[in-house]
N, C-alpha and C. Protein backbone atom coordinates (compact mmCIF):
# COMPACT_ATOMS: atom_id res chain seq x y z
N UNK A 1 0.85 -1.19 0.00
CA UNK A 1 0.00 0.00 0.00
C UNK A 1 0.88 1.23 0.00
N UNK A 2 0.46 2.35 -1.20
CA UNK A 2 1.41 3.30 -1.22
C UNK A 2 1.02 4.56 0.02
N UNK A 3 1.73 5.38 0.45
CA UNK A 3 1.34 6.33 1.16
C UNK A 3 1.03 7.48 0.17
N UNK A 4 -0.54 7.92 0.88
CA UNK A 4 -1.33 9.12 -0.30
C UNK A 4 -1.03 10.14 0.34
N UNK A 5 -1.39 10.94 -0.67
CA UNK A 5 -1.10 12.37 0.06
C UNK A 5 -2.68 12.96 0.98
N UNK A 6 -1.91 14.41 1.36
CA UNK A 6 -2.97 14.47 2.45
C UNK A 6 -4.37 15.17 1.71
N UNK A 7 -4.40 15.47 0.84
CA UNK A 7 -5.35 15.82 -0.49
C UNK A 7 -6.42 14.20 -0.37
N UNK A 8 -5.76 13.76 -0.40
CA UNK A 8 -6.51 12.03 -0.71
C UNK A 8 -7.25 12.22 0.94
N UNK A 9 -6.54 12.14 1.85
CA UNK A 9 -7.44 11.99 3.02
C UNK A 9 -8.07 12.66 3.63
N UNK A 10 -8.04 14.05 3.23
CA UNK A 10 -9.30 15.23 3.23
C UNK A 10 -9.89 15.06 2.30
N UNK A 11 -10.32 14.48 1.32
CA UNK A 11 -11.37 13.88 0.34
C UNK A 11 -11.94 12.94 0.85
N UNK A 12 -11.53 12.15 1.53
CA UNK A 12 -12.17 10.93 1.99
C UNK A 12 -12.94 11.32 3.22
N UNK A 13 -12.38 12.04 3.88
CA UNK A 13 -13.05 12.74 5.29
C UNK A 13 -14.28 13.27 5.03
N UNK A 14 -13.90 14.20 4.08
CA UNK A 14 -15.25 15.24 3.81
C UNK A 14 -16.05 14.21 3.23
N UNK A 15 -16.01 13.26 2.31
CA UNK A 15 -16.85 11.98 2.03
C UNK A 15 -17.64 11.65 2.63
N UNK A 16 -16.82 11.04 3.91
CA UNK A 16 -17.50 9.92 5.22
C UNK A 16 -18.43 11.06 6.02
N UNK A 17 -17.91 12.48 5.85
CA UNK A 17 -18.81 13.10 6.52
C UNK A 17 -20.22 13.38 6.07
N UNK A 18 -20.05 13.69 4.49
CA UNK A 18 -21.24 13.42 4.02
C UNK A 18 -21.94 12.88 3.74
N UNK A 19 -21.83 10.94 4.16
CA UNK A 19 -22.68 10.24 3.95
C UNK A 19 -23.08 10.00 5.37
N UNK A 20 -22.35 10.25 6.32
CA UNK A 20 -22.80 10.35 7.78
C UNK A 20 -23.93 11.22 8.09
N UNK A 21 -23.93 12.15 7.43
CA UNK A 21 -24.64 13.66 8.02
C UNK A 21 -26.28 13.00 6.77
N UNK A 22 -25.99 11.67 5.64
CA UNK A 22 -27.20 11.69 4.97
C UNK A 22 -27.12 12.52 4.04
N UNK A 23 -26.13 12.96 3.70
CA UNK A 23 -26.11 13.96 2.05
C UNK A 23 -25.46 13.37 1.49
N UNK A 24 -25.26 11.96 1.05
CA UNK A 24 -24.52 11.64 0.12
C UNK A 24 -24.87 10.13 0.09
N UNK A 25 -24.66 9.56 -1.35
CA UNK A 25 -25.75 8.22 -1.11
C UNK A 25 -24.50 7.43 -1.33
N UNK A 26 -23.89 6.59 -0.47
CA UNK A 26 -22.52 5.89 -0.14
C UNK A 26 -22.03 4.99 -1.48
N UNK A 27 -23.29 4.38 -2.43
CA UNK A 27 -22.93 3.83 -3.62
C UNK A 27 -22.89 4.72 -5.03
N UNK A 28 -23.08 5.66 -4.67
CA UNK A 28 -23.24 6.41 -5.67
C UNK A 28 -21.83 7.54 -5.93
N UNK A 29 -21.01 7.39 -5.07
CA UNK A 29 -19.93 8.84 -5.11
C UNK A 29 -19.11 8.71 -5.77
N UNK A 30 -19.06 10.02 -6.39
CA UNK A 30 -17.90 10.53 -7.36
C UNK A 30 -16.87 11.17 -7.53
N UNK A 31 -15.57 11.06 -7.85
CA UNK A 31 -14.39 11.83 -7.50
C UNK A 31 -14.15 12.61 -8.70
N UNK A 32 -13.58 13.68 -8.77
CA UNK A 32 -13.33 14.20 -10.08
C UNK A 32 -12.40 15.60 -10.07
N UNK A 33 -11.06 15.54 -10.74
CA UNK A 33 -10.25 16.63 -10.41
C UNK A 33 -9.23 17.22 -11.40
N UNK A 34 -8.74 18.07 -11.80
CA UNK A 34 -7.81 18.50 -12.84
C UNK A 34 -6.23 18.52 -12.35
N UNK A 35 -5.51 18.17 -12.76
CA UNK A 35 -4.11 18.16 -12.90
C UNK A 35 -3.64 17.97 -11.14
N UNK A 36 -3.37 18.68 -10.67
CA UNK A 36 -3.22 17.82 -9.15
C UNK A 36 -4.31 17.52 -8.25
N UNK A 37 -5.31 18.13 -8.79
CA UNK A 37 -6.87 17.27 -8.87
C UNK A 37 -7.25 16.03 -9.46
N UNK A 38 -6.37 16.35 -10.51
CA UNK A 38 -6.29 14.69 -11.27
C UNK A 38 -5.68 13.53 -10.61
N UNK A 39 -4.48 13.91 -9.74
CA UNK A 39 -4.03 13.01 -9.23
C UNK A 39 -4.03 12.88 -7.84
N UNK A 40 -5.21 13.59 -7.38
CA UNK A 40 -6.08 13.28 -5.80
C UNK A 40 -6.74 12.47 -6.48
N UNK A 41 -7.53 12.76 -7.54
CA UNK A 41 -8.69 11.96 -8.05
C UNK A 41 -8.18 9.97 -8.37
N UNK A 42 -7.17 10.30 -8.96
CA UNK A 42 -6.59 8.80 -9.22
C UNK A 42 -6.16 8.31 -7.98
N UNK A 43 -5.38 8.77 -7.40
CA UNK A 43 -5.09 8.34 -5.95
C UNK A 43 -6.06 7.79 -4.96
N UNK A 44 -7.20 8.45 -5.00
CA UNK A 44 -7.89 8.22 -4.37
C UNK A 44 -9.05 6.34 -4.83
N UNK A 45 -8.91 6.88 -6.00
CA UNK A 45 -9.68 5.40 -6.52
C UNK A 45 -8.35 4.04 -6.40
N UNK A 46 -7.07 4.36 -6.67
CA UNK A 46 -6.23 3.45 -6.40
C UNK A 46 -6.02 3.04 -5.00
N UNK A 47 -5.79 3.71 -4.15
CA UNK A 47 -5.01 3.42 -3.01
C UNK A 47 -6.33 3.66 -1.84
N UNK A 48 -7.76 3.75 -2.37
CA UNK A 48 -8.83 3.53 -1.23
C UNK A 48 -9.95 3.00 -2.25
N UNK A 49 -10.80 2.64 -1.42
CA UNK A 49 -11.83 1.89 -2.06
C UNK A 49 -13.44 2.97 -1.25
N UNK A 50 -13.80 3.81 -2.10
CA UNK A 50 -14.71 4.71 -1.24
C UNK A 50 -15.62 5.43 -2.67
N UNK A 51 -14.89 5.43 -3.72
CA UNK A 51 -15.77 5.96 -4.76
C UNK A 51 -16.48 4.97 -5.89
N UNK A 52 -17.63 5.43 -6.66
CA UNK A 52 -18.26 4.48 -7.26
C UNK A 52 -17.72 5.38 -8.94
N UNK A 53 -16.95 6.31 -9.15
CA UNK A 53 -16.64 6.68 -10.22
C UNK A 53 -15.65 8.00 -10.11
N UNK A 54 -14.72 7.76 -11.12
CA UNK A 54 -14.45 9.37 -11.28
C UNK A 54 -13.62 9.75 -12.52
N UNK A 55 -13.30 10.87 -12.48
CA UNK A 55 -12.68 11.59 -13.56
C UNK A 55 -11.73 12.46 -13.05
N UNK A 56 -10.73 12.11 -14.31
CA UNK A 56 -9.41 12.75 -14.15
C UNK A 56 -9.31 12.98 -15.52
N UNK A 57 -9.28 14.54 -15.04
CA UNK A 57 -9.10 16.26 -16.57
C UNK A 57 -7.75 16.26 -15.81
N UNK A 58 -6.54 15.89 -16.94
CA UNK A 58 -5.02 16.14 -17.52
C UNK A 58 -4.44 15.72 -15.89
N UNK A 59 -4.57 14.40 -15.44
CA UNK A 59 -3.96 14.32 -13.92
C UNK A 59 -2.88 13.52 -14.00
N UNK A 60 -2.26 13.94 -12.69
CA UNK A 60 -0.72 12.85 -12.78
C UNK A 60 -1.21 11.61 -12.55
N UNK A 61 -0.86 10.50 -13.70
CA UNK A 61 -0.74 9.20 -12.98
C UNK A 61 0.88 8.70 -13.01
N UNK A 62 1.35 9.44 -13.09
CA UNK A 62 2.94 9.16 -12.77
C UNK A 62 3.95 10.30 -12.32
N UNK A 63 4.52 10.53 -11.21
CA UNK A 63 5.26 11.07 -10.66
C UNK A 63 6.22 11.56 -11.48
N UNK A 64 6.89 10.39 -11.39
CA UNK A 64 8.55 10.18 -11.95
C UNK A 64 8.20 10.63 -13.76
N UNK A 65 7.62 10.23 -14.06
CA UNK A 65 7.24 11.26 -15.59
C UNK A 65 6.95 12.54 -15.57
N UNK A 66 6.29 12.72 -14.93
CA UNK A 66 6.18 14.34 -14.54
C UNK A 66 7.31 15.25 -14.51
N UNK A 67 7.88 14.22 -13.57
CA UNK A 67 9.40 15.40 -13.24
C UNK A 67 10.04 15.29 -14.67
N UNK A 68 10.21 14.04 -15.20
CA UNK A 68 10.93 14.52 -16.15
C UNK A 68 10.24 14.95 -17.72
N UNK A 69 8.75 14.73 -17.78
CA UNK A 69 8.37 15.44 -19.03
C UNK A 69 7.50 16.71 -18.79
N UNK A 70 7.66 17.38 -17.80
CA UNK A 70 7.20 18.74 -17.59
C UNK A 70 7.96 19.72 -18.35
N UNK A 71 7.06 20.99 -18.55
CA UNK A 71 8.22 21.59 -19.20
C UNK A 71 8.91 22.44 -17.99
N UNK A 72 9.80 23.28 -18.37
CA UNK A 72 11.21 23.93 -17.46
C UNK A 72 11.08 24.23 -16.12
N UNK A 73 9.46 25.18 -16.55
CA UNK A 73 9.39 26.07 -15.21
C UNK A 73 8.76 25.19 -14.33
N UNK A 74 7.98 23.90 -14.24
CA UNK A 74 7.52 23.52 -13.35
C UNK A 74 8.81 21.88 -13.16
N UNK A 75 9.58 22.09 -13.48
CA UNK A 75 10.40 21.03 -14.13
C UNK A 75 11.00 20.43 -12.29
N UNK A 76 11.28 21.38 -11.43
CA UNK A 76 11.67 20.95 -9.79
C UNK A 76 10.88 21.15 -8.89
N UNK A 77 9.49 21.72 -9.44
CA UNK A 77 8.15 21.58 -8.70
C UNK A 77 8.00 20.39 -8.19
N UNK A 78 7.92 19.42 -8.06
CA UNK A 78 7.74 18.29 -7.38
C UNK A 78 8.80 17.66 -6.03
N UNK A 79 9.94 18.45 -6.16
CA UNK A 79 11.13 18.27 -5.52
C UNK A 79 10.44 18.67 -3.89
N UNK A 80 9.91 19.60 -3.80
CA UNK A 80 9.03 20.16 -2.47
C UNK A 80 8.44 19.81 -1.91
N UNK A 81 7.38 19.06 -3.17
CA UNK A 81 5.82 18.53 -2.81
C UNK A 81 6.40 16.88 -2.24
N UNK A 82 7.64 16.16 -3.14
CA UNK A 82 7.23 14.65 -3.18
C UNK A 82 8.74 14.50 -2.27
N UNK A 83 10.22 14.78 -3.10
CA UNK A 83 11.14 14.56 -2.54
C UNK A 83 12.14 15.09 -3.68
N UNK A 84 13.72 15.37 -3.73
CA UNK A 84 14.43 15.24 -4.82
C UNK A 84 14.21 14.42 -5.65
N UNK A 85 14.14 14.82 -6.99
CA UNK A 85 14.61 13.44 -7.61
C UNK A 85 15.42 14.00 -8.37
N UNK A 86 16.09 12.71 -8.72
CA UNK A 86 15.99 11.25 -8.75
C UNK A 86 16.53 10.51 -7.61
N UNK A 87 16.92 11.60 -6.72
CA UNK A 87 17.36 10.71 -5.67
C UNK A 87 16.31 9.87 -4.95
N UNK A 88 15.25 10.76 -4.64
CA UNK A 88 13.85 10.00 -3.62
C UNK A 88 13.03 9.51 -4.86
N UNK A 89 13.32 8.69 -5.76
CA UNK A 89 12.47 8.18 -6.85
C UNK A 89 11.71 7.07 -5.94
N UNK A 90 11.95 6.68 -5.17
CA UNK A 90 11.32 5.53 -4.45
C UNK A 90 9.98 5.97 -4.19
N UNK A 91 10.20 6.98 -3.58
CA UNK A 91 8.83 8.03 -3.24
C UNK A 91 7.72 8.18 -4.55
N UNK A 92 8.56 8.68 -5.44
CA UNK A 92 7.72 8.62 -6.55
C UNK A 92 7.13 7.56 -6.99
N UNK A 93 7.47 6.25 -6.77
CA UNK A 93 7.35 5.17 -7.73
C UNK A 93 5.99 5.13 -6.53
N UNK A 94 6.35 4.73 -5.05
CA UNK A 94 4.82 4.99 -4.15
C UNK A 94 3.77 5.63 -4.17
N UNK A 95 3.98 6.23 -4.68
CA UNK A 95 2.86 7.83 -4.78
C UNK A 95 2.12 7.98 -5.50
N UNK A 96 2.68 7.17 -7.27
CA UNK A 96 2.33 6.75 -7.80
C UNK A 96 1.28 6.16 -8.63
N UNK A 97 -0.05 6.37 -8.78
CA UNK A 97 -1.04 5.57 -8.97
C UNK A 97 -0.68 4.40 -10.18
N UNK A 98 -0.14 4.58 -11.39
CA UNK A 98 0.21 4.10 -12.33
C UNK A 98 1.03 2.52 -12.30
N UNK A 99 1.81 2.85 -10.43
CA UNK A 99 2.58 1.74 -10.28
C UNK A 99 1.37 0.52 -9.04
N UNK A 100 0.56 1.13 -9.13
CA UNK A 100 -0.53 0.20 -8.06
C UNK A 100 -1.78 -0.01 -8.92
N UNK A 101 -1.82 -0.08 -10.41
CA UNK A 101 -2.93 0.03 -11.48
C UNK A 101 -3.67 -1.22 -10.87
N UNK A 102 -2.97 -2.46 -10.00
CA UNK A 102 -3.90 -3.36 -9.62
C UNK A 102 -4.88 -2.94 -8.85
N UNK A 103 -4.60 -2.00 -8.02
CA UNK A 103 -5.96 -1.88 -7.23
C UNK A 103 -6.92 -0.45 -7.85
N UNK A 104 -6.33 0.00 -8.79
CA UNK A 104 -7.98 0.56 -9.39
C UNK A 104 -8.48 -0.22 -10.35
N UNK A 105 -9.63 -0.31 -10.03
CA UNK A 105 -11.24 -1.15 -9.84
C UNK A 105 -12.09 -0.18 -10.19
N UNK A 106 -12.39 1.43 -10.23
CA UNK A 106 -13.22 1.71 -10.44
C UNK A 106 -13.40 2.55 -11.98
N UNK A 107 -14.47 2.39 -12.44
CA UNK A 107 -14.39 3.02 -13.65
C UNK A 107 -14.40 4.67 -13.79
N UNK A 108 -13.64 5.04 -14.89
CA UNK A 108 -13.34 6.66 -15.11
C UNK A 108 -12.96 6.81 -16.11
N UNK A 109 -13.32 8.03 -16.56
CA UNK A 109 -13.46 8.83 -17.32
C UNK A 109 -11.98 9.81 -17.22
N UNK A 110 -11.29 9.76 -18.33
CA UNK A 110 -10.09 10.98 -18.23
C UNK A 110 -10.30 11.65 -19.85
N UNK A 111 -10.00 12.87 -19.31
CA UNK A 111 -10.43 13.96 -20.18
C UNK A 111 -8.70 14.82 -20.17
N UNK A 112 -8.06 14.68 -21.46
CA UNK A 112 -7.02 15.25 -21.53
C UNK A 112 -6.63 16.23 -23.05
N UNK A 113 -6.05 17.58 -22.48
CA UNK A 113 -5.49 18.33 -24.26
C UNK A 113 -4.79 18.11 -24.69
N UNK A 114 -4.57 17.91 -26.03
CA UNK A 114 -3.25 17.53 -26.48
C UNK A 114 -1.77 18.40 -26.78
N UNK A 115 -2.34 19.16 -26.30
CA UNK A 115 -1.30 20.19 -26.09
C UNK A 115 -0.62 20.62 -24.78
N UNK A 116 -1.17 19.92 -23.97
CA UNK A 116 -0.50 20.25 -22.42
C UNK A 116 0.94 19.82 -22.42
N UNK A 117 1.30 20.91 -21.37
CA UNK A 117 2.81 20.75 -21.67
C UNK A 117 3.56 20.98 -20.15
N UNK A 118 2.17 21.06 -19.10
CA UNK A 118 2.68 20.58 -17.68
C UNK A 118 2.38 19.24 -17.72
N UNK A 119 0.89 18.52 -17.59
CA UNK A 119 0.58 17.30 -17.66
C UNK A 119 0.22 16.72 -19.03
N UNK A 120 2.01 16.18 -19.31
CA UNK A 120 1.49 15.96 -20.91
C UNK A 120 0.78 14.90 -21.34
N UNK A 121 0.31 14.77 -22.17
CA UNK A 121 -0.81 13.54 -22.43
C UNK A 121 -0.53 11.92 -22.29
N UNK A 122 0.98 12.12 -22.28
CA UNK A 122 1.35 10.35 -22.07
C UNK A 122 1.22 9.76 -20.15
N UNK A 123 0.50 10.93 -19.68
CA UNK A 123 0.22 11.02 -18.32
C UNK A 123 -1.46 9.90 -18.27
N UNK A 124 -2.24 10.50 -18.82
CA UNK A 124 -3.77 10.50 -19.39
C UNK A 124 -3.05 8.88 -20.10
N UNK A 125 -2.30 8.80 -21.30
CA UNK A 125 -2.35 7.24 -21.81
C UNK A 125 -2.21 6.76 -21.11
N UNK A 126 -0.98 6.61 -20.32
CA UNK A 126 -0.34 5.39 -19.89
C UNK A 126 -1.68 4.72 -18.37
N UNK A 127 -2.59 5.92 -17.92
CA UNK A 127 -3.67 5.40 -17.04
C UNK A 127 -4.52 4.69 -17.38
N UNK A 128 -5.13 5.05 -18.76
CA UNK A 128 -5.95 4.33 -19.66
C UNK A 128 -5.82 2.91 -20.16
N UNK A 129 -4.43 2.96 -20.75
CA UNK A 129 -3.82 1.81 -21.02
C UNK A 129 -3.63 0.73 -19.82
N UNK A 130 -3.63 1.16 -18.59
CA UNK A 130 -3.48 0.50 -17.95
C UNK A 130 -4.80 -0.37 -17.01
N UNK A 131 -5.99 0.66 -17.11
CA UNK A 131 -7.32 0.53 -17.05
C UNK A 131 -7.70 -0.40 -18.05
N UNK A 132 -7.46 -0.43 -19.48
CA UNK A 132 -7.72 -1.41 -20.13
C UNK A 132 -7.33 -2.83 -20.21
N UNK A 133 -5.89 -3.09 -20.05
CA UNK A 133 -5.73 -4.02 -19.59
C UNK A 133 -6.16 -4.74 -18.67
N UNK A 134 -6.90 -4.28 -17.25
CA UNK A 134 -7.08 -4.54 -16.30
C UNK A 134 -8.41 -4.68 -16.77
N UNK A 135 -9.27 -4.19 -17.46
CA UNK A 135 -10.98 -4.68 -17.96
C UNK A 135 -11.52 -3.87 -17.20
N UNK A 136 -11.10 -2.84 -16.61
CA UNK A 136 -11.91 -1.61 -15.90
C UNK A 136 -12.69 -0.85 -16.66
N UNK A 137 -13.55 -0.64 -16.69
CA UNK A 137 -14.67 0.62 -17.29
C UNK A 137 -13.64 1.79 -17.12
N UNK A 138 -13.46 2.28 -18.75
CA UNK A 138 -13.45 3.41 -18.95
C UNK A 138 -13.93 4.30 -20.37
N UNK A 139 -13.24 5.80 -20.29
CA UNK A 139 -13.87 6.37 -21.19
C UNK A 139 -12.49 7.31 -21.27
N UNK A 140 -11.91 7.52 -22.70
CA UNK A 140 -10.89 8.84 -22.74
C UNK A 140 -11.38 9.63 -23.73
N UNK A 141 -11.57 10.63 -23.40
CA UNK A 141 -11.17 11.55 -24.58
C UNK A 141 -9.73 12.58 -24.77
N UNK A 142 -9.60 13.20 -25.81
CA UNK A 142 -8.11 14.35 -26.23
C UNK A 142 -9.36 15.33 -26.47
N UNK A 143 -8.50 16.38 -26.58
CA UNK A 143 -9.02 17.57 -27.18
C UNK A 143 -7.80 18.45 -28.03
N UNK A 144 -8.18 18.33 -28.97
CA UNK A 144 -6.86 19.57 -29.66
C UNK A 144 -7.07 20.28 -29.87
N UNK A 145 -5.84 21.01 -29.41
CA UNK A 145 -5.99 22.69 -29.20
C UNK A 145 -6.36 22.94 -28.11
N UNK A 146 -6.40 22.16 -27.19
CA UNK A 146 -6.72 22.49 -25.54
C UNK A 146 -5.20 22.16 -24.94
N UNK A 147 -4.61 22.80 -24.08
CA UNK A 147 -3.57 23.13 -22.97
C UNK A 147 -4.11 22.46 -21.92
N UNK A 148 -3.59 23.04 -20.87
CA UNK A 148 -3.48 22.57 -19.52
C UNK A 148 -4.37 23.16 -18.81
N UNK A 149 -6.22 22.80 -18.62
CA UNK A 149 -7.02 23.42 -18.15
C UNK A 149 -7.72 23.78 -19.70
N UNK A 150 -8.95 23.61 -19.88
CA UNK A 150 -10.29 23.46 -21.28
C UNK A 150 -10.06 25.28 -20.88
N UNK A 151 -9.88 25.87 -21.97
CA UNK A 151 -10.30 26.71 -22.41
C UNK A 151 -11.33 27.04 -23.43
N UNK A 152 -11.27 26.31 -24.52
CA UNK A 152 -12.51 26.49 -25.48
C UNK A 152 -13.75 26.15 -25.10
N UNK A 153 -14.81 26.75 -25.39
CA UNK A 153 -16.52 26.59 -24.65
C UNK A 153 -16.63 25.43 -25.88
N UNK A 154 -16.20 24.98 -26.85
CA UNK A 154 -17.01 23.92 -27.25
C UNK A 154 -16.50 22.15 -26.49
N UNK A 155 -14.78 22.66 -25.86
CA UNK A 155 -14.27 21.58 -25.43
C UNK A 155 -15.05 21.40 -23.93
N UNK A 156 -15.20 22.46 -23.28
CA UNK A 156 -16.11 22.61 -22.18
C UNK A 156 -17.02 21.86 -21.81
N UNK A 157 -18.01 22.91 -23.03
CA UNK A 157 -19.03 21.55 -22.84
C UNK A 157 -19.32 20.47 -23.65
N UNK A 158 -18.33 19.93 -24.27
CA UNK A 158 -18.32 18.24 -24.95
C UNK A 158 -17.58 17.55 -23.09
N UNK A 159 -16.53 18.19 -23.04
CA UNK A 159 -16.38 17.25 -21.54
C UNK A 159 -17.37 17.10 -20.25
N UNK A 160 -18.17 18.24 -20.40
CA UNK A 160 -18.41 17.85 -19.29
C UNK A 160 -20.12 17.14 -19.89
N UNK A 161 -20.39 17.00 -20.94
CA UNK A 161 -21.65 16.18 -21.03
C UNK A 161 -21.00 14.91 -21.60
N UNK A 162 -19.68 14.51 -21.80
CA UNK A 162 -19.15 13.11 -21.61
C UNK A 162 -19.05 12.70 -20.26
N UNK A 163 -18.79 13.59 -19.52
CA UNK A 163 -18.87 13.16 -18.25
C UNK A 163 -20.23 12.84 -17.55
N UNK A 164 -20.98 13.62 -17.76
CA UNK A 164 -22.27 13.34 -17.34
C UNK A 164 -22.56 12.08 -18.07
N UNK A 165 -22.48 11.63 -19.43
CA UNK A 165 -23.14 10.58 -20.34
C UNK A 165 -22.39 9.17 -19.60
N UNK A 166 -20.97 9.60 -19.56
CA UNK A 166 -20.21 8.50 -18.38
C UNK A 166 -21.05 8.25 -17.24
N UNK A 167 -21.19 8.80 -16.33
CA UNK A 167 -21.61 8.55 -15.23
C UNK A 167 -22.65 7.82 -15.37
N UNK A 168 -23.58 8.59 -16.16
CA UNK A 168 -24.99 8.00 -16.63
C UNK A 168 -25.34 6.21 -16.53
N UNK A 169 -24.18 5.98 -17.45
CA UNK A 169 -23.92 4.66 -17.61
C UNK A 169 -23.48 3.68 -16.50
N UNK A 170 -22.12 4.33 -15.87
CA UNK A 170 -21.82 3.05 -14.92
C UNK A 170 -22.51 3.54 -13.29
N UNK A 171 -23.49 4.08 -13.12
CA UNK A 171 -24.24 4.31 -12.20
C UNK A 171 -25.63 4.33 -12.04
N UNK A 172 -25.99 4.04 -13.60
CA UNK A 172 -27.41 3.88 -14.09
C UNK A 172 -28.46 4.59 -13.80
N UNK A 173 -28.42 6.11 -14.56
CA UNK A 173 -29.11 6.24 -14.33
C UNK A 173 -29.65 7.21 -15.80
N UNK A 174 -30.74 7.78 -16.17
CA UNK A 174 -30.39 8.97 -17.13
C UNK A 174 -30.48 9.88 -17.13
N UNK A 175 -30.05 10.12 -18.13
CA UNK A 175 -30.13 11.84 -18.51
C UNK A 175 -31.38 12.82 -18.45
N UNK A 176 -31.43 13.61 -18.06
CA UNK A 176 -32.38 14.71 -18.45
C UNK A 176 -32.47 15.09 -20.34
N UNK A 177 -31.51 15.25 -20.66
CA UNK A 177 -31.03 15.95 -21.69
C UNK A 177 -30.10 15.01 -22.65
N UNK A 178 -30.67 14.96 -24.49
CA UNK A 178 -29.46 14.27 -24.69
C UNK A 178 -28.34 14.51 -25.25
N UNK A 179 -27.14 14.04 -24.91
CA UNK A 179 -26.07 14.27 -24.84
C UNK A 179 -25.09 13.20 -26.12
N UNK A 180 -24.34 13.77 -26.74
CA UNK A 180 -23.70 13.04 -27.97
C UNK A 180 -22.90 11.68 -26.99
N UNK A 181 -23.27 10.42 -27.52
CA UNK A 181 -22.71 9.58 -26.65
C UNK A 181 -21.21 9.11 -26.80
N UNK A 182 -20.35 8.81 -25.73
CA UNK A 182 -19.15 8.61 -25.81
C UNK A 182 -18.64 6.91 -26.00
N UNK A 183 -17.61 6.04 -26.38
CA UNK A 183 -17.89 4.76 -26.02
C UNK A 183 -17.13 4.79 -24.59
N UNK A 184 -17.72 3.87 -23.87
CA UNK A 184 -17.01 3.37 -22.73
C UNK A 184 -16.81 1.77 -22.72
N UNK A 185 -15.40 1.44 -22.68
CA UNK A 185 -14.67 0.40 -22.94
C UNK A 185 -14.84 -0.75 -21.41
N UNK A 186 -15.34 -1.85 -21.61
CA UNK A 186 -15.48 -2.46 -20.71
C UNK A 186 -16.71 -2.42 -19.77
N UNK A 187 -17.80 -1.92 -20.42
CA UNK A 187 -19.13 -1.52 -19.50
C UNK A 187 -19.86 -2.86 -19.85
């Protein structure tokens, strides 16, 4: 079991609190986060068992790639957050979601641009790829001409009514509204 960060266990808190307090229906919850949101979001479905879905928009599923395919300026950003590297790569390889792909189990949705050039897109494959192998429910999309964070209103809202059309599916329920459908691999 890798050690998560503390992002992962204030997600889980505020969780348990809300299905305690009755605002939140315990089979039904969803995680969902962008770029170090992305990789609370993965973390959290790998290394705990508490969500019934989520999505990760451009998230780390690998540390040790990060550091080295970021571009310049965020290039020793992680040195703070995780440890030196390459010296504390150990850390990284833990931290990791990508290196514990056995224990995510739950299905998701990753939404990545192809132009990002903090979380570059072989971040988004190599999770997918690894979800597939494993026969996990998922769903990817790219967007080109999208960076790091959807700027365009048409990429906007194509992601986020894939996301909704995702959910739809592995939580069963429908739509209000219809929405261009996405495939999801393994449903």
């Amino acid at each position: 079991m890798s050690t998560t960060a503390a992002d992962v266990d204030d997600s889980i808190a505020a969780t348990r609190l809300l299905i305690d307090r009755g605002d939140a229906d315990r089979d039904r919850l969803i995680i969902r986060g962008g770029s170090a949101g992305g990789f609370t979001t993965l973390s959290a479905l790998t290394f705990r068992d508490v969500f019934a879905a989520g999505c990760s928009l451009y998230g780390v599923a690998d540390l040790e790639a990060l550091a080295r395919d970021t571009h310049k300026f965020e290039a020793r950003y992680l040195d703070s957050l995780v440890g030196p590297w390459p010296a504390r790569s150990d850390i990284y390889v833990e931290r990791s979601p990508i290196h514990h792909v056995e224990d995510l189990e739950c299905p998701l949705i990753v939404l990545q641009g192809l132009e990002d050039e903090i979380v570059p897109p072989n971040q988004s494959q190599m999770i997918v790829e690894a979800l597939d192998a494993n026969g996990v429910p998922w769903a990817y999309l790219e967007f080109e001409g999208e960076q790091h964070g959807f700027r365009q209103a048409a990429t906007i809202k194509r992601a986020l009514e894939a996301e909704a059309y995702f959910y739809s599916k592995v939580l069963g329920f429908d739509l209000a509204d219809d929405v261009e459908p996405i495939d999801i691999a393994h449903l």
